[in-house]
PDB file of N, CA and C in Angstrom:
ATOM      1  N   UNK A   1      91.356  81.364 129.214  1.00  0.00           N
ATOM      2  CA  UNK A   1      90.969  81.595 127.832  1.00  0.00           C
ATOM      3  C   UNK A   1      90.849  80.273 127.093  1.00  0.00           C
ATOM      4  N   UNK A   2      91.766  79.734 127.039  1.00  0.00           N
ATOM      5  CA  UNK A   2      91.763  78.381 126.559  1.00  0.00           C
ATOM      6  C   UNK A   2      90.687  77.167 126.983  1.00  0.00           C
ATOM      7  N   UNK A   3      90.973  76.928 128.291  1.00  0.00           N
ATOM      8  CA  UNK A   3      89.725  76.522 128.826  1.00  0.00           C
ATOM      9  C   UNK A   3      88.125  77.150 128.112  1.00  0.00           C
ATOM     10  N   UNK A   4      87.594  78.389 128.071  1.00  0.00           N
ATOM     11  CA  UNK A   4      86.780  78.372 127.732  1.00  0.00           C
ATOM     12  C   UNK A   4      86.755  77.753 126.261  1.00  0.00           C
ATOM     13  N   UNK A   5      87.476  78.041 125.470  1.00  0.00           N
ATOM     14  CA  UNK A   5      87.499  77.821 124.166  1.00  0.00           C
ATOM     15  C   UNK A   5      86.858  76.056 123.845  1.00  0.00           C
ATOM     16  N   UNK A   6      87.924  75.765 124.881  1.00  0.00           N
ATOM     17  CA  UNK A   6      87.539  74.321 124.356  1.00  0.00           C
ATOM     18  C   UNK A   6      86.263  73.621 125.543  1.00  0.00           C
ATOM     19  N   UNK A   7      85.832  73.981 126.111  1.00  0.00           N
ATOM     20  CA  UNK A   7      84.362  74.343 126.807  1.00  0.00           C
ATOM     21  C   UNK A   7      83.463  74.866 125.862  1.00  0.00           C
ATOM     22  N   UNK A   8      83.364  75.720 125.220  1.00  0.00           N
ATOM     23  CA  UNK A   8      82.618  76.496 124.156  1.00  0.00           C
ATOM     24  C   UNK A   8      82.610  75.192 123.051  1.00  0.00           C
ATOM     25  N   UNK A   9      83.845  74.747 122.665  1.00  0.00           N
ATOM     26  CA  UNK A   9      83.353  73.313 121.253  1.00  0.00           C
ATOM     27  C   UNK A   9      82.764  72.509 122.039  1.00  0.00           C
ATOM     28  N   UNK A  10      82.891  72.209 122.841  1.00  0.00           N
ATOM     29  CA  UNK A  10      82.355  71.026 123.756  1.00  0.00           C
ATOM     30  C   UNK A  10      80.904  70.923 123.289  1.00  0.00           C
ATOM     31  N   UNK A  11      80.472  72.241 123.842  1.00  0.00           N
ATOM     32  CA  UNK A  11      78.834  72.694 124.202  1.00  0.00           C
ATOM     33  C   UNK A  11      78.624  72.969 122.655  1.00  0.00           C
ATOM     34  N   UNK A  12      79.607  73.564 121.566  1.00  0.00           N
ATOM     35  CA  UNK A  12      78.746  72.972 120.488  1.00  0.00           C
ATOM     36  C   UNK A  12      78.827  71.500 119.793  1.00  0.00           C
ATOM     37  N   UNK A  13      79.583  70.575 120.429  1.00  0.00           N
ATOM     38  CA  UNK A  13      79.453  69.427 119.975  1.00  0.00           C
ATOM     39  C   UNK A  13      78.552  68.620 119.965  1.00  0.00           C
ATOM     40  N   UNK A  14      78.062  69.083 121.402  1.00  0.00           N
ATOM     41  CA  UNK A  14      76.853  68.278 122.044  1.00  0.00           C
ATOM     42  C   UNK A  14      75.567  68.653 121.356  1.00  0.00           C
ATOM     43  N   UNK A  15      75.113  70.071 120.493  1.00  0.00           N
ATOM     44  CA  UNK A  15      74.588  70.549 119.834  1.00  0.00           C
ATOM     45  C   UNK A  15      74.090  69.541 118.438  1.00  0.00           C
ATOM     46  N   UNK A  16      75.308  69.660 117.897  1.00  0.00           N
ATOM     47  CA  UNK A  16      75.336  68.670 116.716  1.00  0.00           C
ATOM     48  C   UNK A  16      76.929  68.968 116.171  1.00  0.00           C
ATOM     49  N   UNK A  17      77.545  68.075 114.999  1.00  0.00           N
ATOM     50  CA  UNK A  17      78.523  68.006 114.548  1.00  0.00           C
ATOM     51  C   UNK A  17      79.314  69.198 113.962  1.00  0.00           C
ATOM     52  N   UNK A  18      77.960  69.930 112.771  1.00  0.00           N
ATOM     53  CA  UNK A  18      77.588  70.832 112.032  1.00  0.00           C
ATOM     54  C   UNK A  18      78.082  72.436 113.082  1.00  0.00           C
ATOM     55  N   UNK A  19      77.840  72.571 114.045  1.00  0.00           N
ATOM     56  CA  UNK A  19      78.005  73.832 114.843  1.00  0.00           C
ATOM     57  C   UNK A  19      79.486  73.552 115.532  1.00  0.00           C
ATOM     58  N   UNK A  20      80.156  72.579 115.992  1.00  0.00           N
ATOM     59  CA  UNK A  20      81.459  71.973 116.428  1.00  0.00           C
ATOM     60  C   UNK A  20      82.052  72.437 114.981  1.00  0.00           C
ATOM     61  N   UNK A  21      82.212  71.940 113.941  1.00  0.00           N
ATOM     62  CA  UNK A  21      82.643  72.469 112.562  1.00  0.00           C
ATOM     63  C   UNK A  21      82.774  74.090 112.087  1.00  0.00           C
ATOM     64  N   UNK A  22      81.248  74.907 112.498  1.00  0.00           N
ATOM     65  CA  UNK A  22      81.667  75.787 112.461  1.00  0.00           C
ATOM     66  C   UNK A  22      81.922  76.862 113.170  1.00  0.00           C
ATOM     67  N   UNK A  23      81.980  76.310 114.431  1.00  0.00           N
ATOM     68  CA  UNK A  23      82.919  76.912 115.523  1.00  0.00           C
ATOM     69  C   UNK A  23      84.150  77.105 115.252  1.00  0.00           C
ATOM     70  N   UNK A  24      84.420  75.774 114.938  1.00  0.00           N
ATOM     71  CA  UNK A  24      86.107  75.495 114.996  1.00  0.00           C
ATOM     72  C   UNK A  24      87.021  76.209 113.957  1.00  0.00           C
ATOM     73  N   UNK A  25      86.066  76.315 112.633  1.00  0.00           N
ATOM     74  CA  UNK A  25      86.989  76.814 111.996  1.00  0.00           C
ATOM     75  C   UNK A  25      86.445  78.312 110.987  1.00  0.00           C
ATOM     76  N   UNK A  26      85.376  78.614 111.396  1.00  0.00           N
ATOM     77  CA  UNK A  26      84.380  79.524 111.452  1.00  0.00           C
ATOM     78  C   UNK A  26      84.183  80.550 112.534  1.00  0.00           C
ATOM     79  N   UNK A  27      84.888  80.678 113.253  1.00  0.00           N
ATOM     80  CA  UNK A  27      84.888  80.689 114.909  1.00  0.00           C
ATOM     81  C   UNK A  27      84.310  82.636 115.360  1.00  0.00           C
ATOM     82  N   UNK A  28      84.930  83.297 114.625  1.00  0.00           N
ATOM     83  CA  UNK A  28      84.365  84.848 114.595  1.00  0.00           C
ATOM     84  C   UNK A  28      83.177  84.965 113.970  1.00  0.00           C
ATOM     85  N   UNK A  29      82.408  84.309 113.038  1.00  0.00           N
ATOM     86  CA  UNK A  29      81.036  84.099 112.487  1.00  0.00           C
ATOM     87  C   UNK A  29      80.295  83.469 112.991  1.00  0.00           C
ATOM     88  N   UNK A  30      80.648  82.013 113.595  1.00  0.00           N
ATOM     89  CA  UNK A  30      79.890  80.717 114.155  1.00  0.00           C
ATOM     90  C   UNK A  30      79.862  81.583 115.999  1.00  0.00           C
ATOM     91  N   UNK A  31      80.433  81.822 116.197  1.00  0.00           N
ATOM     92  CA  UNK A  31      80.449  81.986 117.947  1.00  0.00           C
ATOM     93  C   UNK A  31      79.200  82.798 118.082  1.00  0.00           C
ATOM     94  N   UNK A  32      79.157  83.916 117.365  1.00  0.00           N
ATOM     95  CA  UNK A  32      78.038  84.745 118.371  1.00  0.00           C
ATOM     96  C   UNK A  32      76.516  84.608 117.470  1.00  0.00           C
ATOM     97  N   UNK A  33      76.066  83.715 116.364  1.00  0.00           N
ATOM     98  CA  UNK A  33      75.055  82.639 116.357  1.00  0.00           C
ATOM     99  C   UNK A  33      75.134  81.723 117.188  1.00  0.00           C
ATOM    100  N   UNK A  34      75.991  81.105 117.701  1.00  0.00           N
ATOM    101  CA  UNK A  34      75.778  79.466 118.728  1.00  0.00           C
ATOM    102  C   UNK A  34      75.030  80.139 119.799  1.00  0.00           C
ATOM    103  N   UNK A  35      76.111  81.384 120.371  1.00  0.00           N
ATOM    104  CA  UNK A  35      75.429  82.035 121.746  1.00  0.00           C
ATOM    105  C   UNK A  35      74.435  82.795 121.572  1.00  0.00           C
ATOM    106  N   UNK A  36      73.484  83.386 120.316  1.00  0.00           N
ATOM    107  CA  UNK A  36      72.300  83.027 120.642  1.00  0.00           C
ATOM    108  C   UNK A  36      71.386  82.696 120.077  1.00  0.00           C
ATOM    109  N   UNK A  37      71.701  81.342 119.778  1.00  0.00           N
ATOM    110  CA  UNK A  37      70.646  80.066 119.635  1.00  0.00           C
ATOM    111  C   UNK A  37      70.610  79.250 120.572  1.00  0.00           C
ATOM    112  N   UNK A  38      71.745  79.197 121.471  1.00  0.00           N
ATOM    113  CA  UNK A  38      72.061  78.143 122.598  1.00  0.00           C
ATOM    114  C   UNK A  38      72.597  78.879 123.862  1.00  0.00           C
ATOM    115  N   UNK A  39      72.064  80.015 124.157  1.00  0.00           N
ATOM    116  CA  UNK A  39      72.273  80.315 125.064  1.00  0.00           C
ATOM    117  C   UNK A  39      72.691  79.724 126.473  1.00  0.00           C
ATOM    118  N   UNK A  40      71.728  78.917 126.874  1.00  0.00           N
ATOM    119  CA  UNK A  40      71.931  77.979 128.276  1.00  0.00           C
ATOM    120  C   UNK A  40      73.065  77.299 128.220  1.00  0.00           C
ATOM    121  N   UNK A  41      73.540  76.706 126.829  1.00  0.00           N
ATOM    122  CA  UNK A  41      74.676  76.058 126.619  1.00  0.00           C
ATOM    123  C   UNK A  41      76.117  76.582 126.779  1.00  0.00           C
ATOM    124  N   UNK A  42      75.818  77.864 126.576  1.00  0.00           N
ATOM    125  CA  UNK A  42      76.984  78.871 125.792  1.00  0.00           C
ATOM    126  C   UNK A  42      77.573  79.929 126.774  1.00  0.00           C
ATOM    127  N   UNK A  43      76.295  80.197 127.738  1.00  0.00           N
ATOM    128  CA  UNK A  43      76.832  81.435 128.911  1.00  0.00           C
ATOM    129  C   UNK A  43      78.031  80.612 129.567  1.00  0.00           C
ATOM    130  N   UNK A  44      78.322  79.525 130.295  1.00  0.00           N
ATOM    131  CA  UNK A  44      79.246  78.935 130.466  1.00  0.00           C
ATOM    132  C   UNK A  44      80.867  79.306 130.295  1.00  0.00           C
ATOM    133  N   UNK A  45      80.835  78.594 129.098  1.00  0.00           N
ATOM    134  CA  UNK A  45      82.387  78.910 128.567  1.00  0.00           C
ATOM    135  C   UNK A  45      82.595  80.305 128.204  1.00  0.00           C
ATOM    136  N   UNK A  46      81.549  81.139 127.726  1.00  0.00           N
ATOM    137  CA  UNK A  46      81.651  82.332 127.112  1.00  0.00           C
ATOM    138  C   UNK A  46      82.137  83.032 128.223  1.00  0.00           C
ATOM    139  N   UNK A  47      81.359  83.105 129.747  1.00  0.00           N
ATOM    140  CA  UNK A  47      81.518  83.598 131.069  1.00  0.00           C
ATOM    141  C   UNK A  47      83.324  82.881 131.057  1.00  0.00           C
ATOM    142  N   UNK A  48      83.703  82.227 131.356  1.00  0.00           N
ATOM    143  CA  UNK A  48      85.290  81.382 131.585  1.00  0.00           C
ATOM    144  C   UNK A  48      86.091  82.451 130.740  1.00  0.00           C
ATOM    145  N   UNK A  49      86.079  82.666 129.575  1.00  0.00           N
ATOM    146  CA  UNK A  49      86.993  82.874 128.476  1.00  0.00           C
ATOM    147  C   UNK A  49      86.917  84.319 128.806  1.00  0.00           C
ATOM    148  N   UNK A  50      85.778  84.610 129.018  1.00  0.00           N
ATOM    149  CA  UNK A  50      85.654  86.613 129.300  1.00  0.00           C
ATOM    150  C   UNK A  50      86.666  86.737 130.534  1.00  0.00           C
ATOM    151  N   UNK A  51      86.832  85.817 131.736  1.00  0.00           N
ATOM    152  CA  UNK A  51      86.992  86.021 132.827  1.00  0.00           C
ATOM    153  C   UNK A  51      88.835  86.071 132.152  1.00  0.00           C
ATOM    154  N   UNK A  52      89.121  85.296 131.364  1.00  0.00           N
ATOM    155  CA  UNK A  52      90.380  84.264 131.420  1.00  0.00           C
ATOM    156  C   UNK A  52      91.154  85.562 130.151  1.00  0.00           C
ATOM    157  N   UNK A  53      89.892  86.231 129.276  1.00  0.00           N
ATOM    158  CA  UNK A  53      90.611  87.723 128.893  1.00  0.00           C
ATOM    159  C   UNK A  53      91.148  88.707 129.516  1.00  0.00           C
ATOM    160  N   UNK A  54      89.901  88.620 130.171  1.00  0.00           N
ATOM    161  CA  UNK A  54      90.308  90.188 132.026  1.00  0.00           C
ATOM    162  C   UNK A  54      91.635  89.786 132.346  1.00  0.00           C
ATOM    163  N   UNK A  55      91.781  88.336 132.921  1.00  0.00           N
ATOM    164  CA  UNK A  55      93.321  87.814 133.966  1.00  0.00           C
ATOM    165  C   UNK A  55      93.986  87.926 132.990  1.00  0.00           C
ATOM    166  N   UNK A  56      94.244  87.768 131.840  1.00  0.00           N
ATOM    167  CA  UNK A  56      95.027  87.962 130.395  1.00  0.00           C
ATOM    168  C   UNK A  56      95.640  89.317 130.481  1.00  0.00           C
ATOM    169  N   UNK A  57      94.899  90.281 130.297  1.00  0.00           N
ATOM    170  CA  UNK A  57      95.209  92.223 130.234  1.00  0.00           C
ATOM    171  C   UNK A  57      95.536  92.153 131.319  1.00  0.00           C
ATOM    172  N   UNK A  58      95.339  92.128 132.856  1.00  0.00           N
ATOM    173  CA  UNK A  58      95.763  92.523 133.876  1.00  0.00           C
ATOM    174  C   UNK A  58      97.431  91.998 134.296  1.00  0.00           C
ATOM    175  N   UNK A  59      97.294  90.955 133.658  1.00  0.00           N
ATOM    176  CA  UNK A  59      98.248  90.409 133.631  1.00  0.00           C
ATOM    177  C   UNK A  59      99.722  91.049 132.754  1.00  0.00           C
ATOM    178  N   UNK A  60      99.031  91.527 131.702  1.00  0.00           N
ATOM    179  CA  UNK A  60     100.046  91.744 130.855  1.00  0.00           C
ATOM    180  C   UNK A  60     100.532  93.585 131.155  1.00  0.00           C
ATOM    181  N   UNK A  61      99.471  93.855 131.786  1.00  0.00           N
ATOM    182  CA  UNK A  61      99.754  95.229 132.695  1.00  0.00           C
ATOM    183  C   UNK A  61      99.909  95.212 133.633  1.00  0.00           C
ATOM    184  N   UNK A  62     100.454  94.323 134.125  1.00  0.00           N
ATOM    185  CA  UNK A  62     101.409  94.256 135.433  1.00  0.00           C
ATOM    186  C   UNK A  62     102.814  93.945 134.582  1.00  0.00           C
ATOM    187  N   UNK A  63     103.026  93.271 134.151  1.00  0.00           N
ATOM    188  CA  UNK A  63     104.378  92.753 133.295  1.00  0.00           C
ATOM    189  C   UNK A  63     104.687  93.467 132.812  1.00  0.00           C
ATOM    190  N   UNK A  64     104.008  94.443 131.766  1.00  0.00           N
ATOM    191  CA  UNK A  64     104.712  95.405 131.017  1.00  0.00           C
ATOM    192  C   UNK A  64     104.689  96.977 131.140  1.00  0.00           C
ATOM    193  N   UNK A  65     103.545  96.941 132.257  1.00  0.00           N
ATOM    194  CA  UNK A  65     103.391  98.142 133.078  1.00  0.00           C
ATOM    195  C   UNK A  65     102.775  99.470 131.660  1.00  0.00           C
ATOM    196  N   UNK A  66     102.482 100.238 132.058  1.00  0.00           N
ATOM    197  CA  UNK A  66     102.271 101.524 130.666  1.00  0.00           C
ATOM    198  C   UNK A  66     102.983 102.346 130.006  1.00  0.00           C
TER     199      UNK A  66
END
């Protein structure tokens, strides 16, 4: 999860300053404009962080069971 996150500013840094800004602190508004205006940039980390949610829940349903 984390990993993607900071994979995701990365790819909007490289963008411009302006989208790193409002990622960062904009981040539920700015995220799903970046991914799609910048798609090629964005499937990346977005793919990581989805993966790194799944191992997150599975995880926490094994630990705490239902």
């Amino acid at each position: 999860m984390f990993v993607g996150y900071v994979m995701f500013l990365v790819a909007a840094k490289e963008v411009s300053l302006s989208w790193f800004f409002a990622c960062l602190f904009l981040g539920c508004i700015a995220w799903p404009f970046f991914c799609i205006a910048h798609f090629s940039r964005a499937w990346k980390p977005l793919a990581i962080s989805f993966v790194g949610n799944i191992l997150a829940a599975i995880g926490c349903e094994i630990l705490f069971g239902p």
